[in-house]
Protein backbone atom coordinates (compact mmCIF):
# COMPACT_ATOMS: atom_id res chain seq x y z
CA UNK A 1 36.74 -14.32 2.34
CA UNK A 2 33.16 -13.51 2.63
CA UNK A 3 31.34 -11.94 -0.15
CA UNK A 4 28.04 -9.70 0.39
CA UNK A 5 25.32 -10.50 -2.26
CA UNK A 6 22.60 -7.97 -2.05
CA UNK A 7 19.70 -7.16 -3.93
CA UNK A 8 17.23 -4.65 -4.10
CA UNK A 9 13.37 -4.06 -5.20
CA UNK A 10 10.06 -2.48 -4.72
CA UNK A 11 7.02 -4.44 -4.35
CA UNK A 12 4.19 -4.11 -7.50
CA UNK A 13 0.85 -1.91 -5.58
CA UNK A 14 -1.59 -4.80 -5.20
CA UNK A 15 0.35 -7.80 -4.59
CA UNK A 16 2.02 -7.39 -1.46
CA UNK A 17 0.25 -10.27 0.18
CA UNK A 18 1.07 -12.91 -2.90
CA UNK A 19 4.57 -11.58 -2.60
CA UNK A 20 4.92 -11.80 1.24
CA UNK A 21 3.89 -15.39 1.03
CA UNK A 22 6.16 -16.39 -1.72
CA UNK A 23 9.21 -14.76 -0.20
CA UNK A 24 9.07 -16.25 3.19
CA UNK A 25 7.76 -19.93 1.61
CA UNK A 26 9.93 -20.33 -1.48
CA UNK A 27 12.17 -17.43 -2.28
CA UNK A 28 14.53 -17.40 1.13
CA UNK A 29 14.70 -21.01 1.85
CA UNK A 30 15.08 -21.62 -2.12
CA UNK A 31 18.32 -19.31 -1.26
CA UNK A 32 19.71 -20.78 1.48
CA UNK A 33 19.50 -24.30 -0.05
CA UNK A 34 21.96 -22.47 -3.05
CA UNK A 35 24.43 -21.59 -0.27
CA UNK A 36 23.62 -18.12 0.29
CA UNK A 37 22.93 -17.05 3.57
CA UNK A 38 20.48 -15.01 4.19
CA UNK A 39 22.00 -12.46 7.11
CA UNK A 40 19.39 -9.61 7.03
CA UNK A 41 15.92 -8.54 5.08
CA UNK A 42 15.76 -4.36 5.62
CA UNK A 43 13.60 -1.53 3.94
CA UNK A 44 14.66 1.62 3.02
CA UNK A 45 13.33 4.39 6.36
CA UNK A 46 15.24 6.90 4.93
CA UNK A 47 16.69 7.68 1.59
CA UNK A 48 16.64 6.79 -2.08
CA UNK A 49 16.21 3.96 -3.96
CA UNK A 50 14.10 0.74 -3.96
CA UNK A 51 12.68 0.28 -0.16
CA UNK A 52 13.41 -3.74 -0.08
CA UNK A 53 16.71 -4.88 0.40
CA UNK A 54 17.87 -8.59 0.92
CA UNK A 55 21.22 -9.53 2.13
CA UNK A 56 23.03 -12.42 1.79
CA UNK A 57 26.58 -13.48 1.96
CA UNK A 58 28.75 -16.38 0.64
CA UNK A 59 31.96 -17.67 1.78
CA UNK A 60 33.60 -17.33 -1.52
CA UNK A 61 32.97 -16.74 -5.53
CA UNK A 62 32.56 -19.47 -6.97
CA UNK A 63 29.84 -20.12 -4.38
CA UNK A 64 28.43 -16.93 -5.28
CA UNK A 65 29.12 -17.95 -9.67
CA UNK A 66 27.58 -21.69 -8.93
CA UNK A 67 24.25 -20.40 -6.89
CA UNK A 68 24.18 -17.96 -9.72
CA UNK A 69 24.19 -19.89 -12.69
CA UNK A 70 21.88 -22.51 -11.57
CA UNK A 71 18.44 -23.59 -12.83
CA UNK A 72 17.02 -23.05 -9.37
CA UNK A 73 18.24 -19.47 -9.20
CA UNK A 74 16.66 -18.82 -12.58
CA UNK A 75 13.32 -20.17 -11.33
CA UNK A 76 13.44 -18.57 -8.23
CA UNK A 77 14.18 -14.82 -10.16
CA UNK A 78 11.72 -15.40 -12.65
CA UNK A 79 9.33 -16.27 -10.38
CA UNK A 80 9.91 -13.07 -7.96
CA UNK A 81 9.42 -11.06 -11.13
CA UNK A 82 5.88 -11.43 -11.25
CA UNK A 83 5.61 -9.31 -7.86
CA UNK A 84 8.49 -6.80 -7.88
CA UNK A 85 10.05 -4.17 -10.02
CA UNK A 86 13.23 -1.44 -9.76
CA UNK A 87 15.28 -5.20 -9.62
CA UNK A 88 18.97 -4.68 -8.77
CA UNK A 89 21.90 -6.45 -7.26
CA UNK A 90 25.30 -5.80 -6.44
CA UNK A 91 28.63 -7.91 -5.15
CA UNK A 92 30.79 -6.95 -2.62
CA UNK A 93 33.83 -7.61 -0.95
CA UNK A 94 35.27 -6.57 2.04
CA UNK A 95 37.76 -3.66 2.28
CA UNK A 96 41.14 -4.27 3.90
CA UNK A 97 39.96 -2.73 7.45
CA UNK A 98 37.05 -5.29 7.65
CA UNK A 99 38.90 -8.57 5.36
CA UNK A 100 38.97 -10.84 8.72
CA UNK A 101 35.73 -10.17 10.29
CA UNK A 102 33.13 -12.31 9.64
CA UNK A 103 29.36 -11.38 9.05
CA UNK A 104 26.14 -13.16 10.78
CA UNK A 105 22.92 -12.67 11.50
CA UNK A 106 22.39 -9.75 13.41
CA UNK A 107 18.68 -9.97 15.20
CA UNK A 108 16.75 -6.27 15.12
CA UNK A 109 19.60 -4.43 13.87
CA UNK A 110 19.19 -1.36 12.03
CA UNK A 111 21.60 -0.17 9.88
CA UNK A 112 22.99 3.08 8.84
CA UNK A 113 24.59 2.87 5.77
CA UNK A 114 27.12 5.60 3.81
CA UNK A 115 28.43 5.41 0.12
CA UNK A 116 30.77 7.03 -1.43
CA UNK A 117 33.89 7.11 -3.87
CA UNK A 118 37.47 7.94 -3.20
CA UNK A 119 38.85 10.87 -4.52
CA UNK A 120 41.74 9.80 -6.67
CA UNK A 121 45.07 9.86 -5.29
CA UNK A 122 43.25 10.50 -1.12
CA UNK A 123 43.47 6.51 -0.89
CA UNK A 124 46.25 6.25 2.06
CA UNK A 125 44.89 9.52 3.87
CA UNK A 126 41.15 8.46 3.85
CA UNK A 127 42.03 4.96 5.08
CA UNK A 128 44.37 6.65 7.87
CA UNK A 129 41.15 9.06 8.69
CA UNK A 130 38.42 6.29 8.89
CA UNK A 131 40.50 4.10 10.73
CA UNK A 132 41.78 6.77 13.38
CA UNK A 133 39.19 8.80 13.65
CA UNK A 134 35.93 8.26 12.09
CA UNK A 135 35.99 4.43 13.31
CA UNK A 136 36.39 5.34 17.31
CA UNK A 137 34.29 8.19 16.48
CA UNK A 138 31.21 6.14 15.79
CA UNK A 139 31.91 3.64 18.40
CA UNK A 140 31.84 6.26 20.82
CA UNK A 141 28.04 7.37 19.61
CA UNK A 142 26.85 4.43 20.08
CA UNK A 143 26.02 3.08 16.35
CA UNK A 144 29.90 1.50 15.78
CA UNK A 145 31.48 0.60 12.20
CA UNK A 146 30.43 -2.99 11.77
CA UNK A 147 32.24 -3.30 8.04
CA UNK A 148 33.26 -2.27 5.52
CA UNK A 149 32.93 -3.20 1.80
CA UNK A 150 34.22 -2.61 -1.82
CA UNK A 151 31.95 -3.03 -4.68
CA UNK A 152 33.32 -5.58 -7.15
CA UNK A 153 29.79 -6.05 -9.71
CA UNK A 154 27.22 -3.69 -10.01
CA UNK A 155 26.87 0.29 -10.58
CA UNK A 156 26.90 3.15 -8.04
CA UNK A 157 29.77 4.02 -5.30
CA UNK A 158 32.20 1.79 -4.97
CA UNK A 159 32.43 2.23 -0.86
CA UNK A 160 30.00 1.21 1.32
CA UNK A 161 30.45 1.64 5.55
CA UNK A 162 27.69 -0.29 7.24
CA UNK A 163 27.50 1.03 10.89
CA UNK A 164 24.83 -0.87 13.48
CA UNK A 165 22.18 0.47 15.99
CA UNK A 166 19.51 -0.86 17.78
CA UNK A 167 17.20 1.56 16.67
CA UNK A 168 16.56 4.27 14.52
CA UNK A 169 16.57 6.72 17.88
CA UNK A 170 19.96 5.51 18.07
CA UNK A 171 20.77 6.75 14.81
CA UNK A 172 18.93 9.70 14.71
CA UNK A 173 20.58 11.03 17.89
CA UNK A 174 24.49 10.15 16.88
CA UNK A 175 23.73 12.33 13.78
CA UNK A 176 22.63 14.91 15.51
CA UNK A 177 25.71 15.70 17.36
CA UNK A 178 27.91 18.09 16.65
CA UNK A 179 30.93 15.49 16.62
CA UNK A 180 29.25 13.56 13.61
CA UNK A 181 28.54 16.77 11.78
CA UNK A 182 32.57 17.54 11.99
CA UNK A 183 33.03 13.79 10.89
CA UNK A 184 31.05 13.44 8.00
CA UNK A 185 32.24 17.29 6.65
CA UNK A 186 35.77 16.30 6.85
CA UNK A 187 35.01 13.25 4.83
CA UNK A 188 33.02 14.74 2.25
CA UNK A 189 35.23 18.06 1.75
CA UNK A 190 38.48 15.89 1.67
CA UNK A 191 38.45 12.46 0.70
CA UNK A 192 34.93 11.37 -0.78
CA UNK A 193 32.91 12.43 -3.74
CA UNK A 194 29.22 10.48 -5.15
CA UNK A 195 28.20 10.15 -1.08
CA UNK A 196 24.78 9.08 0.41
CA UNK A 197 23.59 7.46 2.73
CA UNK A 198 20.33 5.39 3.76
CA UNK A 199 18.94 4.33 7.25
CA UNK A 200 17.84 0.74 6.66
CA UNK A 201 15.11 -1.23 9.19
CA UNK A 202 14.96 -4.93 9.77
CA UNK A 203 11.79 -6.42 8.38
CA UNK A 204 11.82 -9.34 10.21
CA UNK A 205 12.04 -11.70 7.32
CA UNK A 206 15.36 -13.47 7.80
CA UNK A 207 15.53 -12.94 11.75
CA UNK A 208 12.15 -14.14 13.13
CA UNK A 209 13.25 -17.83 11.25
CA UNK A 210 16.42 -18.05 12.30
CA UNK A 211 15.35 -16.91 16.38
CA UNK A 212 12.50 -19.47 15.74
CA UNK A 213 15.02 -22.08 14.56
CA UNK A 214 17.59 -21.66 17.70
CA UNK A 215 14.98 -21.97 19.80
CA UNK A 216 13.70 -25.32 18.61
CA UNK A 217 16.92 -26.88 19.20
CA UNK A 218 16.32 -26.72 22.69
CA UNK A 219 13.39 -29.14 22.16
């Protein structure tokens, strides 16, 4: 079962180009070396929180524990510290709809991402609505339901949907219809509470490598 590993920051005024440099040189391969791949690099385009966000997944927990508790993961966060601050991170899993499916690198993807709770006791009916309606619904705008995942450490909503586009136009224009206005209504009056949601653009980071790398092995 893959697990989602993703943290979040905002970079300290002044020392963007110190930070840039160690990220791309130390702090992502240092990563990937622990076992944690590295499947997307995004800032926040639109709504709250810190604007970085990295992405990684693991195929199980005590991959995720092991990479964790090393000493090269403790000299890799210490050393980020010097450039960052508003430091989170949070563990998911994925939610029954989504437990299969498995989760790559997806090149230039933008994401639109909603969060929410359950109400109590709505359970059955909201799984029935997102898989029979909101699910086709979204496919059918063009920016589908790419997963779906429970949070198991950290604070906030428990639910996040992660729906793709290819660009923010894409994103901006399925929320503007008046079919995902009569989606996202229904599932805030009647089975969600704590919901929000950001739009979330690739910054390159973790694609540009790994197109780089798959080209190279044509050489």
């Amino acid at each position: 079962m893959t697990i989602l590993f993703t943290q979040y920051w905002d970079v300290n005024p002044g020392d963007y180009d110190e930070y840039s440099k160690f990220v791309s040189e130390e702090f992502n391969p240092g990563l990937e070396k622990m076992g944690i791949q590295l499947v997307g690099g995004f800032y926040v385009a639109v709504g709250s929180g810190p604007r970085i966000m990295a992405v990684g997944t693991v195929k199980n927990d005590k991959g995720l524990l092991a990479a964790l508790s090393s000493r090269e993961y403790r000299i890799l966060s210490t050393k980020i510290m010097k450039y960052i601050y508003n430091y989170g991170s949070k563990v998911w899993i994925p939610t029954g709809m989504f437990r299969n499916r498995s989760f790559n690198i997806q090149t230039g993807a933008w994401k639109f991402n909603q969060y929410y709770d359950i109400v109590p006791g709505k359970e059955d009916e909201h799984n029935r609505f997102v898989r029979e309606e909101a699910i086709p619904m979204m496919k059918q705008l063009g920016v589908p339901v790419t997963h779906g995942w429970r949070l198991s450490i950290g604070t906030g909503p428990r639910i996040l949907a992660e729906c793709t586009a290819l660009s923010f136009a894409d994103i901006a224009e399925a929320v503007d219809t008046a079919e995902y206005r009569k989606l996202s209504r229904t599932l805030k009056k009647q089975f969600t509470m704590h919901f929000s949601s950001r739009i979330l653009a690739p910054t390159g980071r973790v694609e540009v490598p790994y197109l780089i790398m798959g080209m190279m092995k044509g050489f």
